[in-house]
N, C-alpha and C. Protein backbone atom coordinates (compact mmCIF):
# COMPACT_ATOMS: atom_id res chain seq x y z
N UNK A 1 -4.98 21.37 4.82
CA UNK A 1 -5.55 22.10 3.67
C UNK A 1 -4.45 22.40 2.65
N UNK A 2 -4.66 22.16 1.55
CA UNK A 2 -3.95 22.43 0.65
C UNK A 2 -3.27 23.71 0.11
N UNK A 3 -2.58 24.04 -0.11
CA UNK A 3 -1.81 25.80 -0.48
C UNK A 3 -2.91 25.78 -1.85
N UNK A 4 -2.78 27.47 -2.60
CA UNK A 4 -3.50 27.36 -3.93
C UNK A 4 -2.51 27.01 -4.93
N UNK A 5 -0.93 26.93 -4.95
CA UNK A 5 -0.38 26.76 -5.31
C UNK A 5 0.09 25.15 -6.54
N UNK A 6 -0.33 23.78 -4.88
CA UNK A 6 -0.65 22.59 -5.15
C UNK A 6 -1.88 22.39 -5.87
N UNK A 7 -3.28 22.74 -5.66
CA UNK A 7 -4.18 23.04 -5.91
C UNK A 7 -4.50 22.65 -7.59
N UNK A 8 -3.18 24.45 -7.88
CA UNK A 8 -3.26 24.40 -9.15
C UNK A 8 -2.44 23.44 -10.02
N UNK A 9 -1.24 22.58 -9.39
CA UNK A 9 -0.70 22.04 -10.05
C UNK A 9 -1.12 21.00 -10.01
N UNK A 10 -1.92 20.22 -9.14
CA UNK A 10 -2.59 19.08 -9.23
C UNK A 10 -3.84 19.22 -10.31
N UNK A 11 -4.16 20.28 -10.83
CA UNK A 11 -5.62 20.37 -11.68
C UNK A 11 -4.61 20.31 -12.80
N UNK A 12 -3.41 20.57 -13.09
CA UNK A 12 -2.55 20.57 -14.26
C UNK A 12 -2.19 19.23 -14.71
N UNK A 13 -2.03 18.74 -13.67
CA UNK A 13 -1.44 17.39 -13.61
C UNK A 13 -3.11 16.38 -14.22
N UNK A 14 -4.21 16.40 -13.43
CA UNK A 14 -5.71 15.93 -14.11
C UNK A 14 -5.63 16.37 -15.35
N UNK A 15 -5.24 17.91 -15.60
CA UNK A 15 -5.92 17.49 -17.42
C UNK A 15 -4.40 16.96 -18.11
N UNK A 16 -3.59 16.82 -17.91
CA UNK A 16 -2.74 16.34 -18.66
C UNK A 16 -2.98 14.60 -18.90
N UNK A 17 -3.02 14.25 -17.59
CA UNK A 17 -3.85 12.87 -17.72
C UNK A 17 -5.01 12.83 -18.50
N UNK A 18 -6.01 13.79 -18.29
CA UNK A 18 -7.30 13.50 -19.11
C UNK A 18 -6.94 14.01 -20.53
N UNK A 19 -5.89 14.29 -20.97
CA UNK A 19 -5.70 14.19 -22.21
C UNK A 19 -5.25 12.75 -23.12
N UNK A 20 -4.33 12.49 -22.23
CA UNK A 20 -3.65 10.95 -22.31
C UNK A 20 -4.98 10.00 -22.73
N UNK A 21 -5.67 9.67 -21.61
CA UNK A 21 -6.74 8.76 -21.67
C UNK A 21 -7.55 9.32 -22.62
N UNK A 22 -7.84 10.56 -23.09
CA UNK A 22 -8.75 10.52 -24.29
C UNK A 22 -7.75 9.91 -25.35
N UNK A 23 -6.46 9.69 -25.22
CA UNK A 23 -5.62 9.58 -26.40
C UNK A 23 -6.24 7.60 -26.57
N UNK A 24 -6.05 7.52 -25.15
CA UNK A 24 -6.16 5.90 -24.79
C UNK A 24 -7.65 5.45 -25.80
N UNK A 25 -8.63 6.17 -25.12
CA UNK A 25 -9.45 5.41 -25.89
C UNK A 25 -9.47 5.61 -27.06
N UNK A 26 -9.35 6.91 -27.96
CA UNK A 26 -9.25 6.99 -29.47
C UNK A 26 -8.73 5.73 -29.79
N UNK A 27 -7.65 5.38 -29.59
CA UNK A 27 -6.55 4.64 -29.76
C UNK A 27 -6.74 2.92 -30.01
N UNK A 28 -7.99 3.10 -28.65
CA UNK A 28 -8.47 1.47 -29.13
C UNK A 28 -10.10 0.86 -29.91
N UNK A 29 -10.14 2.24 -30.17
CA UNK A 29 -11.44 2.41 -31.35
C UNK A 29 -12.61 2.54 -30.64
N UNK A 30 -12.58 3.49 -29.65
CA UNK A 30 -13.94 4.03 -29.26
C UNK A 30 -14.31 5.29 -29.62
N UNK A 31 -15.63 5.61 -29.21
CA UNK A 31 -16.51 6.90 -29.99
C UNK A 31 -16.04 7.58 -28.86
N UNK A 32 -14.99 8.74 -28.59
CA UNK A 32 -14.86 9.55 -27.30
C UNK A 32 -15.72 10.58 -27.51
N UNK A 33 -16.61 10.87 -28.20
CA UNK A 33 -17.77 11.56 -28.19
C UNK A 33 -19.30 10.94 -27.45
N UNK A 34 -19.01 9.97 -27.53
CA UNK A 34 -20.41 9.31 -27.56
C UNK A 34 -20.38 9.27 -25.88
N UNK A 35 -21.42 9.53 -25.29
CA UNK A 35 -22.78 9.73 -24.04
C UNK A 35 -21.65 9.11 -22.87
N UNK A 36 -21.42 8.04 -23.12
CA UNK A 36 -21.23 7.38 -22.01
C UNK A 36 -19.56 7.73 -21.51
N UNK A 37 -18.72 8.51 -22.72
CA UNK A 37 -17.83 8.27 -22.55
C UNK A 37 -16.87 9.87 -22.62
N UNK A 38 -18.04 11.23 -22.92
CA UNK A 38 -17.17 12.30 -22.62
C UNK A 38 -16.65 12.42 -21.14
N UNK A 39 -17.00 12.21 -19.89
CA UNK A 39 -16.36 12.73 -18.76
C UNK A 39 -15.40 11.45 -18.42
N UNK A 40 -15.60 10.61 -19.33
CA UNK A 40 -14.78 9.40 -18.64
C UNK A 40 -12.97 9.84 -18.45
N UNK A 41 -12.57 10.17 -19.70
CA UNK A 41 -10.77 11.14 -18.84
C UNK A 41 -10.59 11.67 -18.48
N UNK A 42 -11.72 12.33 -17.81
CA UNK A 42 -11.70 13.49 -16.54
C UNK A 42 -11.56 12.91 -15.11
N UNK A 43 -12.37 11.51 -15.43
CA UNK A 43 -12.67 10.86 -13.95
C UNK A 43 -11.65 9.46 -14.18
N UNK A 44 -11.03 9.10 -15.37
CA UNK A 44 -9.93 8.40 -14.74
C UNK A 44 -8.35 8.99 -14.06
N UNK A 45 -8.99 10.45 -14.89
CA UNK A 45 -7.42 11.06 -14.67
C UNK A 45 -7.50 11.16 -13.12
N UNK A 46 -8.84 11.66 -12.90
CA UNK A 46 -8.98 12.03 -11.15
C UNK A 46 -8.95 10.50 -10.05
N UNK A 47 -9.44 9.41 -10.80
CA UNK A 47 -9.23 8.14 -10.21
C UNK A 47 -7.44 8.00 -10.05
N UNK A 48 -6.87 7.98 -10.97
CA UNK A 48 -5.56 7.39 -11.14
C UNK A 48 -4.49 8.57 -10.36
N UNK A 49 -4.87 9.58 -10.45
CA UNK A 49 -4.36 10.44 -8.96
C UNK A 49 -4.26 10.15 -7.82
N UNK A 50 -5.87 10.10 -7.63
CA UNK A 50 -5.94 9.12 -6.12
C UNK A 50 -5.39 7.71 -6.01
N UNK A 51 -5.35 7.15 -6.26
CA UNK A 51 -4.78 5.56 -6.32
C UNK A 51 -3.21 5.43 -6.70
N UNK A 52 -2.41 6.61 -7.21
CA UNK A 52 -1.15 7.07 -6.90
C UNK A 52 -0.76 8.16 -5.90
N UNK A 53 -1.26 8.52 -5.05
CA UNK A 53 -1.04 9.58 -4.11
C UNK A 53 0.42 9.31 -3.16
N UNK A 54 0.07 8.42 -3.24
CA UNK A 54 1.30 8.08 -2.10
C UNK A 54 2.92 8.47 -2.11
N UNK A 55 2.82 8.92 -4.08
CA UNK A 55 4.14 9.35 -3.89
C UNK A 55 3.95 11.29 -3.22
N UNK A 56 3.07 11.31 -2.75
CA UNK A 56 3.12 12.93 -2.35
C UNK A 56 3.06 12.53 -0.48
N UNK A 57 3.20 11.51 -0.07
CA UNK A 57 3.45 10.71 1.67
C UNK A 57 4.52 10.96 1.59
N UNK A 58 4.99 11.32 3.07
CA UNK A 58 6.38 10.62 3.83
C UNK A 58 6.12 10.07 4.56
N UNK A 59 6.48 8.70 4.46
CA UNK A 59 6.13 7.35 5.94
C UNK A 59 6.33 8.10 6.93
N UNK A 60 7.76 8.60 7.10
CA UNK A 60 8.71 8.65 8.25
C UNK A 60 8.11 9.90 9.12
N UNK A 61 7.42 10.43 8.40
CA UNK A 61 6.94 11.60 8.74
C UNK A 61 5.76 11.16 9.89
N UNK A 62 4.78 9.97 8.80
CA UNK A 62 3.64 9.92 9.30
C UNK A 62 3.87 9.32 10.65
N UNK A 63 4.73 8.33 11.07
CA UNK A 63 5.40 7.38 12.08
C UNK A 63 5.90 8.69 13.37
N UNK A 64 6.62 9.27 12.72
CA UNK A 64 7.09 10.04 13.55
C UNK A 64 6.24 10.92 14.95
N UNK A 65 5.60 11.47 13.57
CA UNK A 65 3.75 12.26 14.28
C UNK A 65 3.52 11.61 15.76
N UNK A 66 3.32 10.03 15.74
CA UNK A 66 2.72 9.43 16.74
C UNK A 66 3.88 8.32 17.43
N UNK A 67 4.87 8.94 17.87
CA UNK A 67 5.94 8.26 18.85
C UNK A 67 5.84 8.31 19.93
N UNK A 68 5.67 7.70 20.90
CA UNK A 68 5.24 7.69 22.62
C UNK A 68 6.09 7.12 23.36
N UNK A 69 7.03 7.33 24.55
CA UNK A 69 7.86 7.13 25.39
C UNK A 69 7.06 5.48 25.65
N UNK A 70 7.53 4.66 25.81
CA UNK A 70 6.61 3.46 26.64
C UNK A 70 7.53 2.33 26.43
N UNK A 71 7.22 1.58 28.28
CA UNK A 71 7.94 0.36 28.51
C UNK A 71 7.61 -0.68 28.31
N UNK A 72 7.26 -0.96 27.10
CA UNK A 72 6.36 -1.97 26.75
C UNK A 72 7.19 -2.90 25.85
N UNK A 73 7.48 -4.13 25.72
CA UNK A 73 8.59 -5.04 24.79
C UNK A 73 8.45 -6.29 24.35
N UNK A 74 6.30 -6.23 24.28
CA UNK A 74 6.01 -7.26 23.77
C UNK A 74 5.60 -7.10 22.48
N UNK A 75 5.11 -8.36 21.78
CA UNK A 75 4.85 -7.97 20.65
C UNK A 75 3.66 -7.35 20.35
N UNK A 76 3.43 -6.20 19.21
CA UNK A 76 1.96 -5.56 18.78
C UNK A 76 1.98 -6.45 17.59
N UNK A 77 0.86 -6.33 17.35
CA UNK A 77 0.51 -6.90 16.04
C UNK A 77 -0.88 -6.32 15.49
N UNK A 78 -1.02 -5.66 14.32
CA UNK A 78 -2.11 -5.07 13.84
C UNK A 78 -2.66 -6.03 12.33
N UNK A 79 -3.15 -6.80 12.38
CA UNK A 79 -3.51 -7.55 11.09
C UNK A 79 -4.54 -7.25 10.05
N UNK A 80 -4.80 -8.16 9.19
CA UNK A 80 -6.03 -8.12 8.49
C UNK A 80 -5.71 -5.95 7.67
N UNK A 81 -5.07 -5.89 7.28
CA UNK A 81 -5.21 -4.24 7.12
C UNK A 81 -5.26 -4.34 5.28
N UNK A 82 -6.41 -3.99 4.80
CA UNK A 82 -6.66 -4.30 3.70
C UNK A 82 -6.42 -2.68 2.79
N UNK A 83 -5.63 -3.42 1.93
CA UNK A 83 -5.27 -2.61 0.63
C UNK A 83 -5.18 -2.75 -0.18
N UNK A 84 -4.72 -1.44 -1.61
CA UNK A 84 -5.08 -1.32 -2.55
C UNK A 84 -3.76 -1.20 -3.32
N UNK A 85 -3.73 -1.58 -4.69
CA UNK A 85 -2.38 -0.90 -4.91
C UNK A 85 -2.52 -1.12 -6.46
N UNK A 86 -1.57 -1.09 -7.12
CA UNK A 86 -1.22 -0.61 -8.91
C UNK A 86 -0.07 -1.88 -9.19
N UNK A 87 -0.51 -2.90 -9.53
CA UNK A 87 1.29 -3.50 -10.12
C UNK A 87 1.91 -2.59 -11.30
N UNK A 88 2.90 -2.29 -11.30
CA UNK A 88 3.45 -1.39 -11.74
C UNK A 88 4.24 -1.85 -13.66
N UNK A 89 4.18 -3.47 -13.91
CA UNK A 89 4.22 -4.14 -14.99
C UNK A 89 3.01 -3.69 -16.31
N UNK A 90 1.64 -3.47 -15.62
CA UNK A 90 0.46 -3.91 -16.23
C UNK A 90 -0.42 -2.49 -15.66
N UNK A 91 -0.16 -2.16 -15.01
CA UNK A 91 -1.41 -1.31 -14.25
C UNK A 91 -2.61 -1.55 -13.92
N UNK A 92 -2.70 -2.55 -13.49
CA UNK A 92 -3.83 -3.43 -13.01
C UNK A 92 -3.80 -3.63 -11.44
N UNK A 93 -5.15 -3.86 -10.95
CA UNK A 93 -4.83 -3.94 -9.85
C UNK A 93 -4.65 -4.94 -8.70
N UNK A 94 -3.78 -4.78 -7.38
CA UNK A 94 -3.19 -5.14 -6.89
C UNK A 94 -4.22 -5.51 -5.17
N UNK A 95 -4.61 -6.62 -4.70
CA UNK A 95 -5.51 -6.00 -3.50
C UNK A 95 -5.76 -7.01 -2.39
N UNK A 96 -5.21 -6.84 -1.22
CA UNK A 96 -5.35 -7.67 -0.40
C UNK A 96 -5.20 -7.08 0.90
N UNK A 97 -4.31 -8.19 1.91
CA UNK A 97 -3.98 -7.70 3.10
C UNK A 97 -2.78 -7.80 3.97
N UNK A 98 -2.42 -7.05 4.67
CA UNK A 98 -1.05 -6.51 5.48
C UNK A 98 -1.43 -7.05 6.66
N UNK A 99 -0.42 -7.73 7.17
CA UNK A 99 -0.09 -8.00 8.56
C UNK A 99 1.20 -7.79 8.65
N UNK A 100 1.06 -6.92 10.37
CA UNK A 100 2.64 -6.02 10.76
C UNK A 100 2.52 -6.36 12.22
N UNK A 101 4.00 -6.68 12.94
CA UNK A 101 3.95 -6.62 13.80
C UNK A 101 5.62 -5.96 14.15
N UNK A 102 5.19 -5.33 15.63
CA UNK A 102 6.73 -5.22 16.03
C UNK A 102 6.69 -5.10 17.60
N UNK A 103 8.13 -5.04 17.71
CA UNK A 103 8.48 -5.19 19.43
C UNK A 103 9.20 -4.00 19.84
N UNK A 104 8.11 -3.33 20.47
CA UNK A 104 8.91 -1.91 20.92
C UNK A 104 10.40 -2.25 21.44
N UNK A 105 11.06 -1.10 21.31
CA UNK A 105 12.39 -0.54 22.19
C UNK A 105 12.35 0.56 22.43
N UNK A 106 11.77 0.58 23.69
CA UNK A 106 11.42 2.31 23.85
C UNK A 106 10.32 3.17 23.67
N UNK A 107 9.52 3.02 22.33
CA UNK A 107 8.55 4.16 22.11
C UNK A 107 7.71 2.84 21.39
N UNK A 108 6.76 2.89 21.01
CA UNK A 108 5.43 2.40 20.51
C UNK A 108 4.66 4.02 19.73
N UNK A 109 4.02 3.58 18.84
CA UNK A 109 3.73 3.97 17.62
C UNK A 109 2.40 3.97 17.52
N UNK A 110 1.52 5.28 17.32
CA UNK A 110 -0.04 4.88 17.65
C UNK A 110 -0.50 3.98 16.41
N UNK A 111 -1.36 3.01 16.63
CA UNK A 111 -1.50 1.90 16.46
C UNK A 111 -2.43 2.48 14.50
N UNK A 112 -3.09 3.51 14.35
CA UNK A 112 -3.73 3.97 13.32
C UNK A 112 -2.38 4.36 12.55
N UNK A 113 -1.19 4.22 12.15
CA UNK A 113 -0.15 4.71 11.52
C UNK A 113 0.41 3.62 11.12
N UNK A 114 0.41 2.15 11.90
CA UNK A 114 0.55 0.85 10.98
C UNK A 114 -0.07 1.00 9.25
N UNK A 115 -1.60 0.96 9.71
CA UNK A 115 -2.13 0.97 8.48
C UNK A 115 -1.77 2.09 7.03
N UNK A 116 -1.60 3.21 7.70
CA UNK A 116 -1.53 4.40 7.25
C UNK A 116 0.01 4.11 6.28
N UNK A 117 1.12 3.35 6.82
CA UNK A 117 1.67 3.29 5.87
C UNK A 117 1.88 2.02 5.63
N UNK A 118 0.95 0.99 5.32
CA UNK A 118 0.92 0.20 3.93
C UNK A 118 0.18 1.13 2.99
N UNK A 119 -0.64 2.31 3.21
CA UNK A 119 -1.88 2.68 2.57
C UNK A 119 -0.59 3.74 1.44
N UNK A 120 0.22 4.66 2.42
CA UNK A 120 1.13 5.23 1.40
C UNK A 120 2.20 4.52 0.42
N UNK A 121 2.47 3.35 0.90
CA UNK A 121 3.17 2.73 -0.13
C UNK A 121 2.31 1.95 -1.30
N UNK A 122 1.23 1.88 -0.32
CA UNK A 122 0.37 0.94 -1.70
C UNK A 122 0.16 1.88 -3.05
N UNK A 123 -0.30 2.79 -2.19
CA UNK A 123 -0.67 3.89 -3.45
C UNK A 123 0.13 5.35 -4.22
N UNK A 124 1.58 3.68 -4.78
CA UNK A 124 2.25 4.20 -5.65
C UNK A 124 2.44 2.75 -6.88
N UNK A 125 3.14 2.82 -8.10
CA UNK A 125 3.02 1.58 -8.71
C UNK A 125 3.98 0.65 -7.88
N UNK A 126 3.67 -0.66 -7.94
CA UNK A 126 4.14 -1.49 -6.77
C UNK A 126 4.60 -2.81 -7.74
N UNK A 127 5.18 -4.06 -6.86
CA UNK A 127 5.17 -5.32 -7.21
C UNK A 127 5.45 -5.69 -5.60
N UNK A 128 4.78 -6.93 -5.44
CA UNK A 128 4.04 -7.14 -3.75
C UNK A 128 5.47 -7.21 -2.95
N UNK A 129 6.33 -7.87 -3.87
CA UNK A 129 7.68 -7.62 -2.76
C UNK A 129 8.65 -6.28 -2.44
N UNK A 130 8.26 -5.46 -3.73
CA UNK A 130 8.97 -4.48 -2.98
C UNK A 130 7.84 -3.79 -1.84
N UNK A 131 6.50 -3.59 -2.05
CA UNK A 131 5.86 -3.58 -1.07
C UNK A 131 6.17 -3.67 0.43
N UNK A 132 6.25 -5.02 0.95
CA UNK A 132 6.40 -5.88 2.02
C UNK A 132 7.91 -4.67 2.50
N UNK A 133 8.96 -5.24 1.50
CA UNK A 133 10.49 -4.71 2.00
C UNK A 133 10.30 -2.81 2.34
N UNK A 134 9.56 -2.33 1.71
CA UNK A 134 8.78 -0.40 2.14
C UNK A 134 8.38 -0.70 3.60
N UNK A 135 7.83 -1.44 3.72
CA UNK A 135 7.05 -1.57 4.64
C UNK A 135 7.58 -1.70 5.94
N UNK A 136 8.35 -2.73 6.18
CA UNK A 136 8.89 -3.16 6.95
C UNK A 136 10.55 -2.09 6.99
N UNK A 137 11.10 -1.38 5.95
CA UNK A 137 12.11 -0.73 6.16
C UNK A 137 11.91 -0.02 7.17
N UNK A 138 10.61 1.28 6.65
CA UNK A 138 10.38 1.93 7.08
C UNK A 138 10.08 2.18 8.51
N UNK A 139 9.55 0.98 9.40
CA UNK A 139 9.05 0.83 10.56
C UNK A 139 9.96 1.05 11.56
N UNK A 140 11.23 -0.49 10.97
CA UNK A 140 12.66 -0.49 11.43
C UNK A 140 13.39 0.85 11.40
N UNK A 141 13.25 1.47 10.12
CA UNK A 141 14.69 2.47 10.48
C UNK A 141 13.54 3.35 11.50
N UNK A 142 12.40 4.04 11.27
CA UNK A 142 11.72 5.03 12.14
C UNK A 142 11.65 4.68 13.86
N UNK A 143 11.38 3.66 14.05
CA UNK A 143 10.99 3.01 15.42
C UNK A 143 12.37 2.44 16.03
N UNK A 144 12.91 1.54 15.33
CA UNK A 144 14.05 1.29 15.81
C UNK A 144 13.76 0.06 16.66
N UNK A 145 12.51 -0.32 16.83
CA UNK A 145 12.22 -1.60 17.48
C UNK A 145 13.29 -2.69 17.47
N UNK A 146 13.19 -3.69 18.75
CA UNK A 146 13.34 -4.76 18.56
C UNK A 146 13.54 -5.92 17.43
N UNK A 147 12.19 -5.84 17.06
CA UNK A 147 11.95 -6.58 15.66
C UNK A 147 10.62 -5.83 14.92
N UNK A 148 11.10 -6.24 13.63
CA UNK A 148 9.50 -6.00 12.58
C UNK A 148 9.14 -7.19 12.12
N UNK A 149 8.12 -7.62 11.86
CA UNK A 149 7.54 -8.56 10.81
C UNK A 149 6.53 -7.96 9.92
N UNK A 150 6.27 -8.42 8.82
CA UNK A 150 5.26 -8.02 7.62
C UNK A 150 4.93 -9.41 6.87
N UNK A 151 3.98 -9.53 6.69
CA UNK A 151 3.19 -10.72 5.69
C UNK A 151 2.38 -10.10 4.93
N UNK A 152 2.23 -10.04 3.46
CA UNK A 152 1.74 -9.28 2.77
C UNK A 152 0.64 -10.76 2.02
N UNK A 153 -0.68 -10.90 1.80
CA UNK A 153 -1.37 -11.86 1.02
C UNK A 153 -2.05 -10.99 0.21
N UNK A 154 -2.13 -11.45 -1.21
CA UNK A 154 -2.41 -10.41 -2.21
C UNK A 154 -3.12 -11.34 -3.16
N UNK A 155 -3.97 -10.41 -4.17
CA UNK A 155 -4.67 -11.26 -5.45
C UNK A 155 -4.10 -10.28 -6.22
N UNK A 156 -3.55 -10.62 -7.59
CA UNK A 156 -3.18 -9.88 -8.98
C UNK A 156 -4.04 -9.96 -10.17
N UNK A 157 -4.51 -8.62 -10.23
CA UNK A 157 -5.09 -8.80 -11.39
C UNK A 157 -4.76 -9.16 -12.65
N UNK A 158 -3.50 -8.98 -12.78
CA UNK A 158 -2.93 -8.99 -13.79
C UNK A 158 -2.40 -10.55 -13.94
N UNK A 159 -2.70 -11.55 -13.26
CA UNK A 159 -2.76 -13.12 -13.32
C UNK A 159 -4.12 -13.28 -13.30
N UNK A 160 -4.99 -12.74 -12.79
CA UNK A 160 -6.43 -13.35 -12.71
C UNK A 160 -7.06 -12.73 -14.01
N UNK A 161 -7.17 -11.75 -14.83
CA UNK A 161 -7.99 -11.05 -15.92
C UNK A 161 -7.07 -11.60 -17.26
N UNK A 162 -5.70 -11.52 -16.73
CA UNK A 162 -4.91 -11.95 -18.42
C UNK A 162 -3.58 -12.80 -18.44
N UNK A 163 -3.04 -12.95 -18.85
CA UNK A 163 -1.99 -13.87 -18.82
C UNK A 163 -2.23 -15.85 -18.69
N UNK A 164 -1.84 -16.11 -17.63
CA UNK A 164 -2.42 -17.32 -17.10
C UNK A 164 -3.82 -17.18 -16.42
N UNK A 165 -4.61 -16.24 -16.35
CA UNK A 165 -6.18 -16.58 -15.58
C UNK A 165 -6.03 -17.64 -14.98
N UNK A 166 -5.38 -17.10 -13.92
CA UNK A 166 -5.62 -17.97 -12.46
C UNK A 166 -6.32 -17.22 -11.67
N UNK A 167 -7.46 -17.60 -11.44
CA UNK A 167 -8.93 -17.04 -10.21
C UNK A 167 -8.55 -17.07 -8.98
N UNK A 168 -8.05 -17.87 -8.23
CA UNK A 168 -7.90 -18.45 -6.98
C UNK A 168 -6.56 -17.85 -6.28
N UNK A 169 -5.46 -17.75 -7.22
CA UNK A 169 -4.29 -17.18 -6.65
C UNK A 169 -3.80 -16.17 -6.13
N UNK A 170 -3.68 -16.74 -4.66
CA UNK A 170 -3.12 -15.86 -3.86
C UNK A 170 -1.55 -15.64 -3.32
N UNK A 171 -0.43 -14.70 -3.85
CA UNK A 171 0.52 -14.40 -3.46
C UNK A 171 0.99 -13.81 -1.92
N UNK A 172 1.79 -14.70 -1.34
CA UNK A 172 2.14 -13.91 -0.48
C UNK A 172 3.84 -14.10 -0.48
N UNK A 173 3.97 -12.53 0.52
CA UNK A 173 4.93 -12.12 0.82
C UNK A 173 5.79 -11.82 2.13
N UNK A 174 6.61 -12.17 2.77
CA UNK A 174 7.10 -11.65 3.75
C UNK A 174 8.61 -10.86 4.25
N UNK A 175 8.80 -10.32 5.29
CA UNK A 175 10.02 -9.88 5.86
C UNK A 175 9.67 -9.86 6.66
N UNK A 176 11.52 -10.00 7.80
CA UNK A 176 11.38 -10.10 8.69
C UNK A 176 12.99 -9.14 9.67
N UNK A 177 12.38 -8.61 10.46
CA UNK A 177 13.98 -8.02 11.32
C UNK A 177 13.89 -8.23 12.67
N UNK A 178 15.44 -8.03 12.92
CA UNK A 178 15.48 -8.06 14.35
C UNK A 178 14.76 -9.64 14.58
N UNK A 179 14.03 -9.71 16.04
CA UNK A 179 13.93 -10.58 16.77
C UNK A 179 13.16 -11.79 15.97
N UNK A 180 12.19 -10.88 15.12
CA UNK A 180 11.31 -12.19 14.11
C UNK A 180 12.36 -13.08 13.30
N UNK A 181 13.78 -12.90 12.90
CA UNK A 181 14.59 -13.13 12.36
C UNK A 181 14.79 -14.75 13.03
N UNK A 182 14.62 -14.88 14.70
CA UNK A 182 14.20 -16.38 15.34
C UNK A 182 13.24 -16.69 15.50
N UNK A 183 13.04 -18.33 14.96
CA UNK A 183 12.14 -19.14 14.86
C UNK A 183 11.15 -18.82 15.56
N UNK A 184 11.42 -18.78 16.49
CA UNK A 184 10.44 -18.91 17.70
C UNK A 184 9.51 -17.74 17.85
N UNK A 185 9.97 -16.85 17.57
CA UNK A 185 9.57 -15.59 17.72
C UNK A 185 8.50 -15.53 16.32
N UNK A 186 9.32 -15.30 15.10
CA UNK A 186 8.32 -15.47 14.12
C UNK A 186 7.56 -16.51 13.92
N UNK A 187 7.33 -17.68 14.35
CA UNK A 187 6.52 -18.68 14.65
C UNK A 187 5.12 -17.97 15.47
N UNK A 188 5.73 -17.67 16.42
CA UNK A 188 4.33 -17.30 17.17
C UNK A 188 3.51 -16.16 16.35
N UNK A 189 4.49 -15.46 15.82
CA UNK A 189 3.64 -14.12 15.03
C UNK A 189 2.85 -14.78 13.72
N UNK A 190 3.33 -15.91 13.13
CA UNK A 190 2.78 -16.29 11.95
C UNK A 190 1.23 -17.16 12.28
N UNK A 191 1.50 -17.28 13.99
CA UNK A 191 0.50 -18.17 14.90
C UNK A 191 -0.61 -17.25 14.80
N UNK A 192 -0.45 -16.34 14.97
CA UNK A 192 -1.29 -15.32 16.17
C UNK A 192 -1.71 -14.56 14.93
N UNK A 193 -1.56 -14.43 13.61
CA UNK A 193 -2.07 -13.80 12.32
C UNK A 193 -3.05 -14.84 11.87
N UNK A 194 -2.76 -16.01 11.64
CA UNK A 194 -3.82 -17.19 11.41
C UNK A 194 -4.83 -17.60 12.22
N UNK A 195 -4.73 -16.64 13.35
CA UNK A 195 -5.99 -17.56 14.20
C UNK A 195 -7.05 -16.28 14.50
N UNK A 196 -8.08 -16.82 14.72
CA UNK A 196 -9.35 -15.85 14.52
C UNK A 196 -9.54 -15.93 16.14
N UNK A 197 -9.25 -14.79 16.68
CA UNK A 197 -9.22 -14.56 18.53
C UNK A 197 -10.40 -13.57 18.55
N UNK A 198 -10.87 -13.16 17.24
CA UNK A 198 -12.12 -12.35 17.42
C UNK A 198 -13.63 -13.01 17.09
C-alpha cells in the first residue's frame, strides 16, 4: 500500500503530465475542447505512468525476496515471457518476448520473479539491447549462478508505423554469462527455446 505521501506526489506528477499533453495536442492542431478529447491528458498522463513505472522497481530487491537454498545445477529456463516497453528514441512502442535461462549455484530463484524483472526493466524508456544486457546483469550479479542466458525477440514500432515501414520485422537480441558463454551449453538453450515441448 502506498504511504499518502507518494500518493500525493504521484497525482503531482499526472497533472504535470496532463498539462504537457494538453500542450501536445494544441500543438498539433486539435480542438482540446472538443467531446472526444477533454479527459484524453488525464488518461495519457495516467497511461504513460504506468508504462514507465519501472523506474520506481528494484530488480535486486525483487530477486532477492525469493532466494531458496537448493542443490539443483541444471539448467531453468522460463520462456515465451511477453512484454511491453517504450523505445526511448521515438516513444513508441516496443513489444515482444523474453527468454531467460540460468544454472543455479546454490540458491534458485522463484520462478514468478524471472518475469517480474523483464516487466521492471521494460517499463522504463528502453532500446532492446540495453534491455537484454538489464536483464541478464541483474540475474548474474543477484544469483550469482553458474550461467545466465537472455534472448530478447521484439517488434518496433517505430520501424513498423514510420521510418522504413517494415511490418514483418523482428529484432532480436541476446547475452550470455558464465557457462552459456560455451557452445554447447548455449546451443542447447537456444534448442530448448525453439521447440514447442508443450
Amino acid at each position: 500500500m502506498k504511504e499518502k505521501k507518494d500518493l500525493i506526489q504521484d497525482s503531482e506528477i499526472v497533472d504535470k503530465l496532463k498539462d504537457n499533453y494538453f500542450s501536445i495536442l494544441d500543438l498539433v492542431g486539435e480542438d482540446v475542447k472538443r467531446e472526444g478529447l477533454i479527459k484524453t491528458p488525464e488518461r495519457a498522463a495516467k497511461a504513460v505512468k504506468f508504462l514507465l513505472n519501472g523506474y520506481d522497481q528494484d530488480p535486486v530487491a525483487i530477486l532477492k525476496k525469493a532466494l531458496f537454498k537448493e542443490e539443483y545445477d541444471e539448467m531453468v529456463i522460463v520462456k515465451d515471457i511477453d512484454f511491453y516497453s517504450m523505445c526511448e528514441h521515438h516513444l513508441l512502442p516496443i513489444f515482444g518476448k523474453a527468454h531467460i535461462a540460468y544454472i543455479p549455484n546454490g540458491y534458485i530463484v522463484g520462478l514468478s520473479k524471472l518475469p517480474r524483472i523483464v516487466e521492471v526493466f521494460a517499463r522504463r524508456l528502453q532500446v532492446q539491447e540495453r534491455l537484454t544486457s538489464q536483464i541478464v546483469e541483474a540475474i548474474n550479479d543477484t544469483l550469482k549462478p553458474l550461467g545466465v542466458a537472455v534472448v530478447i525477440e521484439a517488434y518496433h514500432m517505430c520501424m513498423m508505423m514510420r521510418g522504413v515501414q517494415k511490418q514483418n520485422s523482428i529484432t532480436t537480441t541476446s547475452a550470455f554469462k558464465g557457462a552459456f558463454r560455451r557452445q554447447e551449453t548455449r546451443n542447447e538453450f537456444l534448442k530448448l527455446i525453439s521447440s514447442k515441448l508443450h
